[in-house]
C-alpha atoms as a PDB file:
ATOM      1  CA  UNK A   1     203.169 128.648  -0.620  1.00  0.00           C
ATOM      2  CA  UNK A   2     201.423 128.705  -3.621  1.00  0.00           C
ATOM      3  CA  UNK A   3     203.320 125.848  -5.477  1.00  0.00           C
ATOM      4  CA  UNK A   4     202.842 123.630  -2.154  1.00  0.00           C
ATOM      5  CA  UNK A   5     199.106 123.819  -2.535  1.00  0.00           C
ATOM      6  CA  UNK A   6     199.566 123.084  -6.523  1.00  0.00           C
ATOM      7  CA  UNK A   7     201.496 119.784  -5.396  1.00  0.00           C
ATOM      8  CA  UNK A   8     199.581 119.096  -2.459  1.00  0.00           C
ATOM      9  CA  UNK A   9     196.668 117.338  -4.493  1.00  0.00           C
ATOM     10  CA  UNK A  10     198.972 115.870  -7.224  1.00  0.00           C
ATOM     11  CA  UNK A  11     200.959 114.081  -4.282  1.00  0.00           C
ATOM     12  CA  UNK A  12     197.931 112.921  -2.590  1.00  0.00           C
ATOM     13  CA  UNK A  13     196.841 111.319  -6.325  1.00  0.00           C
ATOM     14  CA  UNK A  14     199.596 109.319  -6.531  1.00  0.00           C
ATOM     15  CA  UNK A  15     199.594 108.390  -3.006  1.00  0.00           C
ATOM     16  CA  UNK A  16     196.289 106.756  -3.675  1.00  0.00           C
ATOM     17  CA  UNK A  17     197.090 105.390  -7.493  1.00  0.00           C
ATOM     18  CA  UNK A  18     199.775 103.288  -5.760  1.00  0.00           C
ATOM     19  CA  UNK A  19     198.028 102.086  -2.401  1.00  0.00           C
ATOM     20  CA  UNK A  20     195.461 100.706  -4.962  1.00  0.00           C
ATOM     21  CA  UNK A  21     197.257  98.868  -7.600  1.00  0.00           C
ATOM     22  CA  UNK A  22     198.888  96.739  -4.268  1.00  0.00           C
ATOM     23  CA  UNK A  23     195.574  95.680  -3.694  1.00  0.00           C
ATOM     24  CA  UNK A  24     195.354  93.499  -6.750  1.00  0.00           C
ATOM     25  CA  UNK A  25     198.275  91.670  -5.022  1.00  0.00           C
ATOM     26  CA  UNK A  26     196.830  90.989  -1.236  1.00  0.00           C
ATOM     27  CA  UNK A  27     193.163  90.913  -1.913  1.00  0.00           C
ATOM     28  CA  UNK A  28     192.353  87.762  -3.598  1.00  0.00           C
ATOM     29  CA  UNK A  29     190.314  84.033  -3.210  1.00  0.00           C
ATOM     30  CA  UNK A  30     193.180  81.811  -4.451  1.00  0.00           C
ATOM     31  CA  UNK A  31     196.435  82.399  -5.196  1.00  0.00           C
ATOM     32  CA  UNK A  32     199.218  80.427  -6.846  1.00  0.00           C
ATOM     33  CA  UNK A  33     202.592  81.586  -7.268  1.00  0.00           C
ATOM     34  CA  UNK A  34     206.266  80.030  -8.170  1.00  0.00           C
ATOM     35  CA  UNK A  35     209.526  82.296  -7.723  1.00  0.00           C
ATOM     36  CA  UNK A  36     213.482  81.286  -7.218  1.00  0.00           C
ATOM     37  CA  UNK A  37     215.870  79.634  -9.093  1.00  0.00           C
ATOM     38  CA  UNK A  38     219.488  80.078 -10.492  1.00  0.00           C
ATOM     39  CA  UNK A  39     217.672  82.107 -13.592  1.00  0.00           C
ATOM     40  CA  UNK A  40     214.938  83.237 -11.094  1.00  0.00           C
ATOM     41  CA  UNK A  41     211.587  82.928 -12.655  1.00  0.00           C
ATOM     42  CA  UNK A  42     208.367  85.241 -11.008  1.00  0.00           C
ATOM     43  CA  UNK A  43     205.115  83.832 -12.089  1.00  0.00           C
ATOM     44  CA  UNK A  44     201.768  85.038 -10.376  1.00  0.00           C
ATOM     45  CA  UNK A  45     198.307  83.871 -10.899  1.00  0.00           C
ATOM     46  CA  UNK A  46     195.890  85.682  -8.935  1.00  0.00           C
ATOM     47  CA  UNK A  47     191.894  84.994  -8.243  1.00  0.00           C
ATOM     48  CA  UNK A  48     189.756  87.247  -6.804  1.00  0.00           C
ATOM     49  CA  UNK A  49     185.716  86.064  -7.148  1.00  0.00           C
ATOM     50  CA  UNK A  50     185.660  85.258 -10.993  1.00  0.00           C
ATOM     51  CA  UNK A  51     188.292  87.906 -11.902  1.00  0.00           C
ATOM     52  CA  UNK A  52     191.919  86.420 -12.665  1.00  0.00           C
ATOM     53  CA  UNK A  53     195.567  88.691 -12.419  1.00  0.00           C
ATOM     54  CA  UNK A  54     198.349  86.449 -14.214  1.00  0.00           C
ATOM     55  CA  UNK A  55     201.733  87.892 -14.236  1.00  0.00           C
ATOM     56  CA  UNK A  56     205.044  86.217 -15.325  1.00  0.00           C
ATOM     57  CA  UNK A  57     208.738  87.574 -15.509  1.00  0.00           C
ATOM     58  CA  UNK A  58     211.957  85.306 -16.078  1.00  0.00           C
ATOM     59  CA  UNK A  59     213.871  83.374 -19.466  1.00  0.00           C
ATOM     60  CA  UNK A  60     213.347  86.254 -21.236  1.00  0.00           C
ATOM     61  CA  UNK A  61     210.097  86.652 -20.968  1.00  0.00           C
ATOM     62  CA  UNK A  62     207.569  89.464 -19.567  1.00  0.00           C
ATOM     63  CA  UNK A  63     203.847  88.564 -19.478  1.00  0.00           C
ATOM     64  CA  UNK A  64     201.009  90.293 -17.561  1.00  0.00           C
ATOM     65  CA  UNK A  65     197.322  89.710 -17.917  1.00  0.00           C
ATOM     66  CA  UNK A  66     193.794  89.952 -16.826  1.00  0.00           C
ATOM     67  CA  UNK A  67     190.630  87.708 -17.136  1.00  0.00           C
ATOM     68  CA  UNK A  68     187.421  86.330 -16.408  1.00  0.00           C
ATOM     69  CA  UNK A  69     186.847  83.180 -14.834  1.00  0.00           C
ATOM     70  CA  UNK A  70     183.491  81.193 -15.068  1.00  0.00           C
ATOM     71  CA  UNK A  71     181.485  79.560 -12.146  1.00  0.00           C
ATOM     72  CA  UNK A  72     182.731  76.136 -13.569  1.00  0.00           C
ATOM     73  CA  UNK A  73     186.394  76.810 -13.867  1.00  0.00           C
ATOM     74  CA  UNK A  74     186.430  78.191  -9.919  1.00  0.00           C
ATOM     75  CA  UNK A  75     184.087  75.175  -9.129  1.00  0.00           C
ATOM     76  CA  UNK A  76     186.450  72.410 -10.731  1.00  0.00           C
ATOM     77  CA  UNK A  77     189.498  74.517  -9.018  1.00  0.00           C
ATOM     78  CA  UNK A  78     187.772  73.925  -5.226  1.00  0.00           C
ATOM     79  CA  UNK A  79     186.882  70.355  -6.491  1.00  0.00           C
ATOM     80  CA  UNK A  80     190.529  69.850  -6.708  1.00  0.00           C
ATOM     81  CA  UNK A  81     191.111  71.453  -3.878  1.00  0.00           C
ATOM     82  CA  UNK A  82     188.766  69.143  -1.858  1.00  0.00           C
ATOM     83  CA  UNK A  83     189.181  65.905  -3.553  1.00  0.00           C
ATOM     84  CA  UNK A  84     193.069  66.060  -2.802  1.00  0.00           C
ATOM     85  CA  UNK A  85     192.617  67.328   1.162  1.00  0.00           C
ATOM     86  CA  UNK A  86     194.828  70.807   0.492  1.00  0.00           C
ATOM     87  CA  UNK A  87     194.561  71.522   3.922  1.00  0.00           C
ATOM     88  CA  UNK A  88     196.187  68.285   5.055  1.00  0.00           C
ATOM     89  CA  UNK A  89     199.077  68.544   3.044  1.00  0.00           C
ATOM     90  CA  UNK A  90     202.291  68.272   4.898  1.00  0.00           C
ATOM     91  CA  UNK A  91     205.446  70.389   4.216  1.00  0.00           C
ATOM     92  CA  UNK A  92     208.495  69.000   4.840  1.00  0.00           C
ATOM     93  CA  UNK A  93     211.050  71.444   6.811  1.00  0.00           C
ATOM     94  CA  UNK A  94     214.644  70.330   5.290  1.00  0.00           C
ATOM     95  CA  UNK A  95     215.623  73.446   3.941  1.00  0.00           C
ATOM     96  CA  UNK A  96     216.428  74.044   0.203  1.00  0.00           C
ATOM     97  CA  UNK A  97     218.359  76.793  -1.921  1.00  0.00           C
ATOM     98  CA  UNK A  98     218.534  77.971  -4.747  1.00  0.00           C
ATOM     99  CA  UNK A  99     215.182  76.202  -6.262  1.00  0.00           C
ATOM    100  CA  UNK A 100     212.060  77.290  -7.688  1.00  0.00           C
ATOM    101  CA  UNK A 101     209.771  76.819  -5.328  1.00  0.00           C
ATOM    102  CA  UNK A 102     205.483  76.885  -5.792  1.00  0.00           C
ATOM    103  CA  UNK A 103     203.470  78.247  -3.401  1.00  0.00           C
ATOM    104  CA  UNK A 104     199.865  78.040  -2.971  1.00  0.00           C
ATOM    105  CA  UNK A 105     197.178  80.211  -0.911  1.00  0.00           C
ATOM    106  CA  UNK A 106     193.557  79.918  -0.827  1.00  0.00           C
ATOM    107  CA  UNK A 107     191.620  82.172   1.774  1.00  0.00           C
ATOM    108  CA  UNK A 108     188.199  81.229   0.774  1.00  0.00           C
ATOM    109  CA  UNK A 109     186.213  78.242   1.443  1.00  0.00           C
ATOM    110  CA  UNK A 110     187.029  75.095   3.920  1.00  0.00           C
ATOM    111  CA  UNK A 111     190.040  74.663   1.484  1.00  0.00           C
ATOM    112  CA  UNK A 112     191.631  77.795   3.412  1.00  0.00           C
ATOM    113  CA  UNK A 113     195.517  77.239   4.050  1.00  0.00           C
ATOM    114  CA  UNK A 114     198.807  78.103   3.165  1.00  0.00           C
ATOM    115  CA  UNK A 115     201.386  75.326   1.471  1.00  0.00           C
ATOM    116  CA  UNK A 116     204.814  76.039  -0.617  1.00  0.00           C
ATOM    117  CA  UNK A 117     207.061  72.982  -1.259  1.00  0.00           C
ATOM    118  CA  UNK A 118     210.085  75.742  -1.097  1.00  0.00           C
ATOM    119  CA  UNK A 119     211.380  72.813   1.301  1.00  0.00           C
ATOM    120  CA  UNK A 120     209.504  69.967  -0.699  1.00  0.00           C
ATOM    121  CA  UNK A 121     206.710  68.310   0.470  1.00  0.00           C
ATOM    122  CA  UNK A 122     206.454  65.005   2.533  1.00  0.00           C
ATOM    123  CA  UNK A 123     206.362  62.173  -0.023  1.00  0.00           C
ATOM    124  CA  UNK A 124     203.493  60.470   1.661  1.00  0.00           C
ATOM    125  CA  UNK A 125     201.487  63.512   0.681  1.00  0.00           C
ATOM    126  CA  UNK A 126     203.473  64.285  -2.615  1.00  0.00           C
ATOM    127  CA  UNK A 127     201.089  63.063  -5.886  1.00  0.00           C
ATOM    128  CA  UNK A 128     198.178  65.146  -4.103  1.00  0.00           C
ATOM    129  CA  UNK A 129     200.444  68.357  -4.119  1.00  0.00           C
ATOM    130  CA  UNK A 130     201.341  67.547  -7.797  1.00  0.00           C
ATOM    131  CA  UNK A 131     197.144  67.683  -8.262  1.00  0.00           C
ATOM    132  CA  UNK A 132     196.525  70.833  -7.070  1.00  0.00           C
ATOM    133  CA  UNK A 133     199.248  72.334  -8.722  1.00  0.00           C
ATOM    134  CA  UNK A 134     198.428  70.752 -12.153  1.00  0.00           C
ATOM    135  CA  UNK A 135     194.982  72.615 -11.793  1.00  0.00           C
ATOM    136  CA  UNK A 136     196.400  75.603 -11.343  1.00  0.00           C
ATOM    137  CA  UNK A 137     198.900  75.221 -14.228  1.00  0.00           C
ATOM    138  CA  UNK A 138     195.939  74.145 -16.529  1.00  0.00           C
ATOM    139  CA  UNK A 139     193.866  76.498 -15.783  1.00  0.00           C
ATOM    140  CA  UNK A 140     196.750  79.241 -16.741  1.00  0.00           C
ATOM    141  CA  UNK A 141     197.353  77.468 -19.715  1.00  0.00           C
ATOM    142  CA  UNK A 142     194.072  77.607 -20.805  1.00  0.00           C
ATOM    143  CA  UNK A 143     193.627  81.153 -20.026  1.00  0.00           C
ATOM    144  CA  UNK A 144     196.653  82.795 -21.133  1.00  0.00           C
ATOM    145  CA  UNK A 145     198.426  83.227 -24.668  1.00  0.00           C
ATOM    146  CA  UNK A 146     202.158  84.517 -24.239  1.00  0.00           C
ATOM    147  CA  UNK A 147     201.457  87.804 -24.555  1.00  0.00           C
ATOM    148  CA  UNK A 148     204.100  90.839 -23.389  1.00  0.00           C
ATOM    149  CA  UNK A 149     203.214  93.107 -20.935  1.00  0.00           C
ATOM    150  CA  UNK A 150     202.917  96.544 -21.732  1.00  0.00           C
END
């Protein structure tokens, strides 16, 4: 009985550890994520307020890290966001193997939806995906130096 109560709180610790490191992966602003392929490739780029979780695993390569974010780099994000009508953005439905595929959240703001071009996107609607994307990309790039995760 004795050795129960000794695990009792170690078990309950890591209970808790692990519900809150998931959090970092549901609780966020903006999210932008690509995954799939025949040499799948996981990248993750997570915002939450002006705090940033990047994460990347595939060709070799592992790379996890955290930043900051200023005002102006979220502000020129939801420009983006608004300038190319993210909301309106069609999906097409054909379906599609095999491919990486990008998807894109945002739960903040009137820019709020949910769009992945895992089964492309409607052409009409096609070079304002490519936008929003692109300012996700270059705000990674500008953020992140290929550096291994630990």
């Amino acid at each position: 009985m004795n050795k129960i109560r000794q695990i009792i709180p170690l078990f309950v610790l890591l209970l808790l550890t692990s519900c809150n490191a998931h959090k970092k992966y549901s609780d966020f602003d903006y999210s932008y994520s690509r995954s799939g392929g025949y040499a799948p490739v996981y990248e993750n780029f997570l915002i939450k307020g002006n705090t940033a979780h990047y994460s990347f695993e595939g060709h070799g390569k592992k790379v996890k890290k955290d930043f900051k974010l200023s005002p102006e780099e979220i502000r020129v994000l939801e420009e983006v966001l608004t300038t190319n009508n993210f909301r309106m953005i069609q999906e097409d439905r054909k379906k599609l193997y095999d491919n990486i595929a990008t998807a894109i959240v945002v739960k903040k703001g009137s820019n709020t939806a949910s769009k992945s071009d895992a089964s492309f996107i409607m052409p009409a609607h096609q070079q304002r995906w490519e936008s929003v994307v692109k300012a996700f990309q270059d705000l990674i790039a500008s953020k992140t130096q290929l550096i291994p995760a630990k």
